[in-house]
N, C-alpha and C. Protein backbone atom coordinates (compact mmCIF):
# COMPACT_ATOMS: atom_id res chain seq x y z
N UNK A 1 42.01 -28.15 -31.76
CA UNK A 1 43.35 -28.53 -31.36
C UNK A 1 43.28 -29.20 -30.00
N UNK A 2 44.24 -30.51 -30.01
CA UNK A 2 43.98 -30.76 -28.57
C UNK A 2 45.15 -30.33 -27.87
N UNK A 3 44.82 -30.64 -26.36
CA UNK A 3 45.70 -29.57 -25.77
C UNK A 3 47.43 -30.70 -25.68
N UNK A 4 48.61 -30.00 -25.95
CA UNK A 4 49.89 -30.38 -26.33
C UNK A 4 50.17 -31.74 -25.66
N UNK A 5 50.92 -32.63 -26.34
CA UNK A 5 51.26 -33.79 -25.51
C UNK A 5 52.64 -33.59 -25.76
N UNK A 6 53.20 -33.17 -26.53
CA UNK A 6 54.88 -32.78 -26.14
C UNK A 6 54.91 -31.53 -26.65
N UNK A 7 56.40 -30.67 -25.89
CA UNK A 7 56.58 -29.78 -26.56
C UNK A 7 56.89 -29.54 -28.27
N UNK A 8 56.41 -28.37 -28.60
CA UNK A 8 56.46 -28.67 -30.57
C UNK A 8 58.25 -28.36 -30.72
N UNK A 9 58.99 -27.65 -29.76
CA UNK A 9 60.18 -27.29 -30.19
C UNK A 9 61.47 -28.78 -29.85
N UNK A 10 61.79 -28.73 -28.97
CA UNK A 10 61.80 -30.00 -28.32
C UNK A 10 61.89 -31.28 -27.81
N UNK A 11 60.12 -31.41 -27.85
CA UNK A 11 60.30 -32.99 -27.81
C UNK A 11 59.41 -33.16 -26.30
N UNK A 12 59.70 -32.64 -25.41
CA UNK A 12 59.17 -32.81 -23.74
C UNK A 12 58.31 -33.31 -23.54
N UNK A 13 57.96 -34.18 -22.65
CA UNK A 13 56.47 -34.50 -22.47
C UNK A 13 55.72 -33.85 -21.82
N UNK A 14 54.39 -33.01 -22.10
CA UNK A 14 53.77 -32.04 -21.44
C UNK A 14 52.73 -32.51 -20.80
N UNK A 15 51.97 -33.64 -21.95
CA UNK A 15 50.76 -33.70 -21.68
C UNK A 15 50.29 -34.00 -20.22
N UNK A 16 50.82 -34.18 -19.66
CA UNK A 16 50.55 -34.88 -18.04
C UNK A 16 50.14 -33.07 -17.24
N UNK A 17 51.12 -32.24 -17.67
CA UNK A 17 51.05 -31.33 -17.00
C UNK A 17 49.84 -29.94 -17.21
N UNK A 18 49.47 -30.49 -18.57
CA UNK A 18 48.57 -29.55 -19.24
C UNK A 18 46.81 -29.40 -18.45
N UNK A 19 46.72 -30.24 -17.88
CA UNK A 19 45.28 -30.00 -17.06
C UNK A 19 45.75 -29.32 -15.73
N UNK A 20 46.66 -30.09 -14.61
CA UNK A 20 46.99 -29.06 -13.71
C UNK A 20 47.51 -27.36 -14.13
N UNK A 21 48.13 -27.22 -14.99
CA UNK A 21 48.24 -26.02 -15.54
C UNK A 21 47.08 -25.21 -15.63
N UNK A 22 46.21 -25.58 -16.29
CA UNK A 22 44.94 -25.07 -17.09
C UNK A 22 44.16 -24.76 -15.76
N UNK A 23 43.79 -25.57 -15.04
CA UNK A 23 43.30 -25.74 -13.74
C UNK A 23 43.36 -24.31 -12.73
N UNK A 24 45.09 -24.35 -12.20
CA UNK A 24 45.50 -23.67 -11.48
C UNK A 24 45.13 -21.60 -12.18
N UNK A 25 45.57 -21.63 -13.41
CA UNK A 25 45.37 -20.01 -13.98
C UNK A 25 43.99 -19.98 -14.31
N UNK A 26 43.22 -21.26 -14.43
CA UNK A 26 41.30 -20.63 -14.10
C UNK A 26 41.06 -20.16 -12.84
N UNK A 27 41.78 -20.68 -11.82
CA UNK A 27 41.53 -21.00 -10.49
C UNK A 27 42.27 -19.31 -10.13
N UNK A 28 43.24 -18.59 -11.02
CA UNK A 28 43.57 -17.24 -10.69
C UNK A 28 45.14 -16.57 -10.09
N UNK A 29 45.78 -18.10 -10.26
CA UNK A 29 47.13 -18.14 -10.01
C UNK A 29 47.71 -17.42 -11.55
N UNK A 30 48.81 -16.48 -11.42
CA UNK A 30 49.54 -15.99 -12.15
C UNK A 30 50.60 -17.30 -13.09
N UNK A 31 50.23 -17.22 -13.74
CA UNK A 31 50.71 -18.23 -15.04
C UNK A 31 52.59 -18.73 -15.08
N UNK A 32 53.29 -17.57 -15.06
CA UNK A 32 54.49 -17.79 -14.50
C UNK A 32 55.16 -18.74 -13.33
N UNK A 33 53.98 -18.23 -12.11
CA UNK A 33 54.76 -19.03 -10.98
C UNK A 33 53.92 -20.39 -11.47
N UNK A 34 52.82 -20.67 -11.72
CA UNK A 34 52.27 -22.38 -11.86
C UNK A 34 53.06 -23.10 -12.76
N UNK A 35 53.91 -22.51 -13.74
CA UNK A 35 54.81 -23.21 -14.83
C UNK A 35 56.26 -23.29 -13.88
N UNK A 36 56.15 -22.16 -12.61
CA UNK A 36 58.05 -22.90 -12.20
C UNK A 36 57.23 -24.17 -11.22
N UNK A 37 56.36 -24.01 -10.59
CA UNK A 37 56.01 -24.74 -9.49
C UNK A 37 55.84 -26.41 -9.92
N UNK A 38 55.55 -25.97 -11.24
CA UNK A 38 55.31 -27.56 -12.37
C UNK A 38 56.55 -27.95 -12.60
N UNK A 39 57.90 -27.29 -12.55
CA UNK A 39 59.54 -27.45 -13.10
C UNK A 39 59.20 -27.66 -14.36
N UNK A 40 58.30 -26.55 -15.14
CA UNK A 40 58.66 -26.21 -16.62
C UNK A 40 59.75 -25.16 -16.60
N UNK A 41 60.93 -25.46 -16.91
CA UNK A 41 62.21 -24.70 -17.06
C UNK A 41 62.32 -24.04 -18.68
N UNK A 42 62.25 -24.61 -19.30
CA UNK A 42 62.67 -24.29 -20.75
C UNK A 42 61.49 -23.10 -21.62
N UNK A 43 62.06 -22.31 -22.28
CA UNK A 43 61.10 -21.26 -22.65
C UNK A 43 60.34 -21.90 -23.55
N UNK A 44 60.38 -23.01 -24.57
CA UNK A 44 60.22 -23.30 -25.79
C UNK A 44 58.73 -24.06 -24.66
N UNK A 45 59.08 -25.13 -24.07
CA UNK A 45 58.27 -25.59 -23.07
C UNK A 45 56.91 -25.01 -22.70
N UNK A 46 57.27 -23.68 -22.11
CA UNK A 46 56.55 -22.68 -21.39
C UNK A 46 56.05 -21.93 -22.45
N UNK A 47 55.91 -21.50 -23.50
CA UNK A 47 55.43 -21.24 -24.30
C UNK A 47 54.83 -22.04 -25.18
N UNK A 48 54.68 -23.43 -25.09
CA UNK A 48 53.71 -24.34 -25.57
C UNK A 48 52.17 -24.78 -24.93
N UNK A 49 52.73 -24.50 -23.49
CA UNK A 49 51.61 -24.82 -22.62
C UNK A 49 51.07 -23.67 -22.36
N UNK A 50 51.52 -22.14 -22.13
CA UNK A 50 50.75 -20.89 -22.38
C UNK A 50 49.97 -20.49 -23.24
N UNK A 51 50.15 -20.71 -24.84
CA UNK A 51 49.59 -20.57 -25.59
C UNK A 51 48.45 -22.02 -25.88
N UNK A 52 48.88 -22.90 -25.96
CA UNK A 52 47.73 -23.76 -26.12
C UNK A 52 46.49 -23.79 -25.80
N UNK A 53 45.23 -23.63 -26.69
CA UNK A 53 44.44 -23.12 -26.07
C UNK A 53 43.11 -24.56 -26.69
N UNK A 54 42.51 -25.48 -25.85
CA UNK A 54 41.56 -26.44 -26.31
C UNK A 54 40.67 -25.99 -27.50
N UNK A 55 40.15 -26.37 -28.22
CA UNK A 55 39.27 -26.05 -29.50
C UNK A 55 38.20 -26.79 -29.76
N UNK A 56 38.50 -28.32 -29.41
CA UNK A 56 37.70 -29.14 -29.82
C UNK A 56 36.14 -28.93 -28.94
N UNK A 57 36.02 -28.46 -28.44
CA UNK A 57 34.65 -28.42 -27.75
C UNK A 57 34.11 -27.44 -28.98
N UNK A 58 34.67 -25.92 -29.30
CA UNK A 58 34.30 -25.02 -30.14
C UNK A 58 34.33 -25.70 -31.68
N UNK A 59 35.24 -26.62 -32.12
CA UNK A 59 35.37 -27.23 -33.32
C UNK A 59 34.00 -28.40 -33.63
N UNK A 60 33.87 -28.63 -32.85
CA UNK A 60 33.13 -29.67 -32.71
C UNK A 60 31.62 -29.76 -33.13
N UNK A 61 31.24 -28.51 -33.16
CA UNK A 61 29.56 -27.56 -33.24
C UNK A 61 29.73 -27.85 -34.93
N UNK A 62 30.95 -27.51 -35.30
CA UNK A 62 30.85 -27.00 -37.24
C UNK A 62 31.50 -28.30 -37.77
N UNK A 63 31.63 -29.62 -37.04
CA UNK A 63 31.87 -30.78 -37.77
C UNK A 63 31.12 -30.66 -38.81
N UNK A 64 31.64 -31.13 -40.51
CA UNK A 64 31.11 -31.07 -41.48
C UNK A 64 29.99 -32.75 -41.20
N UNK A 65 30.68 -33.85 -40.70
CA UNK A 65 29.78 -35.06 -40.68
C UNK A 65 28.50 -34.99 -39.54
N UNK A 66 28.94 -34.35 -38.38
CA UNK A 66 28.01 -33.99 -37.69
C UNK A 66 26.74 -33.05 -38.35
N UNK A 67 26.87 -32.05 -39.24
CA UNK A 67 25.65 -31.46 -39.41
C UNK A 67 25.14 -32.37 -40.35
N UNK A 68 26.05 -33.45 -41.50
CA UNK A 68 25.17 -34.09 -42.09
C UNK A 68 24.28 -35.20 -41.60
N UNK A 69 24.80 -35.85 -40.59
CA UNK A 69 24.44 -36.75 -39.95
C UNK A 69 22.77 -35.84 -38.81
N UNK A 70 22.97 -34.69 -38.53
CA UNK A 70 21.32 -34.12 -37.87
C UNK A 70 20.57 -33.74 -39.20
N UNK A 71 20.88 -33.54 -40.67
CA UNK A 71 20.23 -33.30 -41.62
C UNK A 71 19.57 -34.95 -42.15
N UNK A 72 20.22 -35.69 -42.04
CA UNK A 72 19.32 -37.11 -42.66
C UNK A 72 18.86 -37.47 -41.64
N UNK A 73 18.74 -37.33 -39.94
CA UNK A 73 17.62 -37.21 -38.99
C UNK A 73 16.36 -36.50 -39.04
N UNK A 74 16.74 -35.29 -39.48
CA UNK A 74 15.59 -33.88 -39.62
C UNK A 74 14.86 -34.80 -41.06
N UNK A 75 16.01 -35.27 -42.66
CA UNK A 75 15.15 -35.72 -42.96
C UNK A 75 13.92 -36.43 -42.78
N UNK A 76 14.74 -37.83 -42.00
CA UNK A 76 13.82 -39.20 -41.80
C UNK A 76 12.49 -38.49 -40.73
N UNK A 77 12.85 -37.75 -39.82
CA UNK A 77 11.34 -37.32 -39.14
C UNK A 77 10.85 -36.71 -40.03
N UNK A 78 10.57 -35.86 -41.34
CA UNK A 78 10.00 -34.92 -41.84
C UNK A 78 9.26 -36.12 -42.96
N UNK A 79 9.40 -37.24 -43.01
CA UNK A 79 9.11 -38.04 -44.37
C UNK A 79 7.89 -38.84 -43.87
């Protein structure tokens, strides 16, 4: 999943705000105040960018074309 470019309830545009977000609660700031400090007001909002969580780095390992694509490599060296 990539991370939200608008809110799903909505409509909002998030995506701008979704890396400073992400940023600031690695960094150890309490999640609440970095969403007022951003003027995410709306709950629907704030609950899109809380929960959103990146995947594609983890998705990315079990691409079905990716393992075929290192299997006809492994072939061609093994021949």
């Amino acid at each position: 999943m990539l991370p939200p470019v608008r809110c799903l309830t909505c409509g909002a545009p998030l995506g701008h705000l979704y890396e400073p977000f992400k940023k600031r609660v690695e960094a150890g700031e309490d999640p609440e105040k970095v969403l007022d400090d951003l003027g995410v007001k709306r709950y629907c909002c704030r609950r899109t960018l809380y929960t959103s969580i990146a995947y594609i780095e983890q998705i990315s390992k079990y691409s079905t074309s990716r393992i075929a694509r290192y299997k006809q490599l492994e072939k061609g060296a093994n021949a």
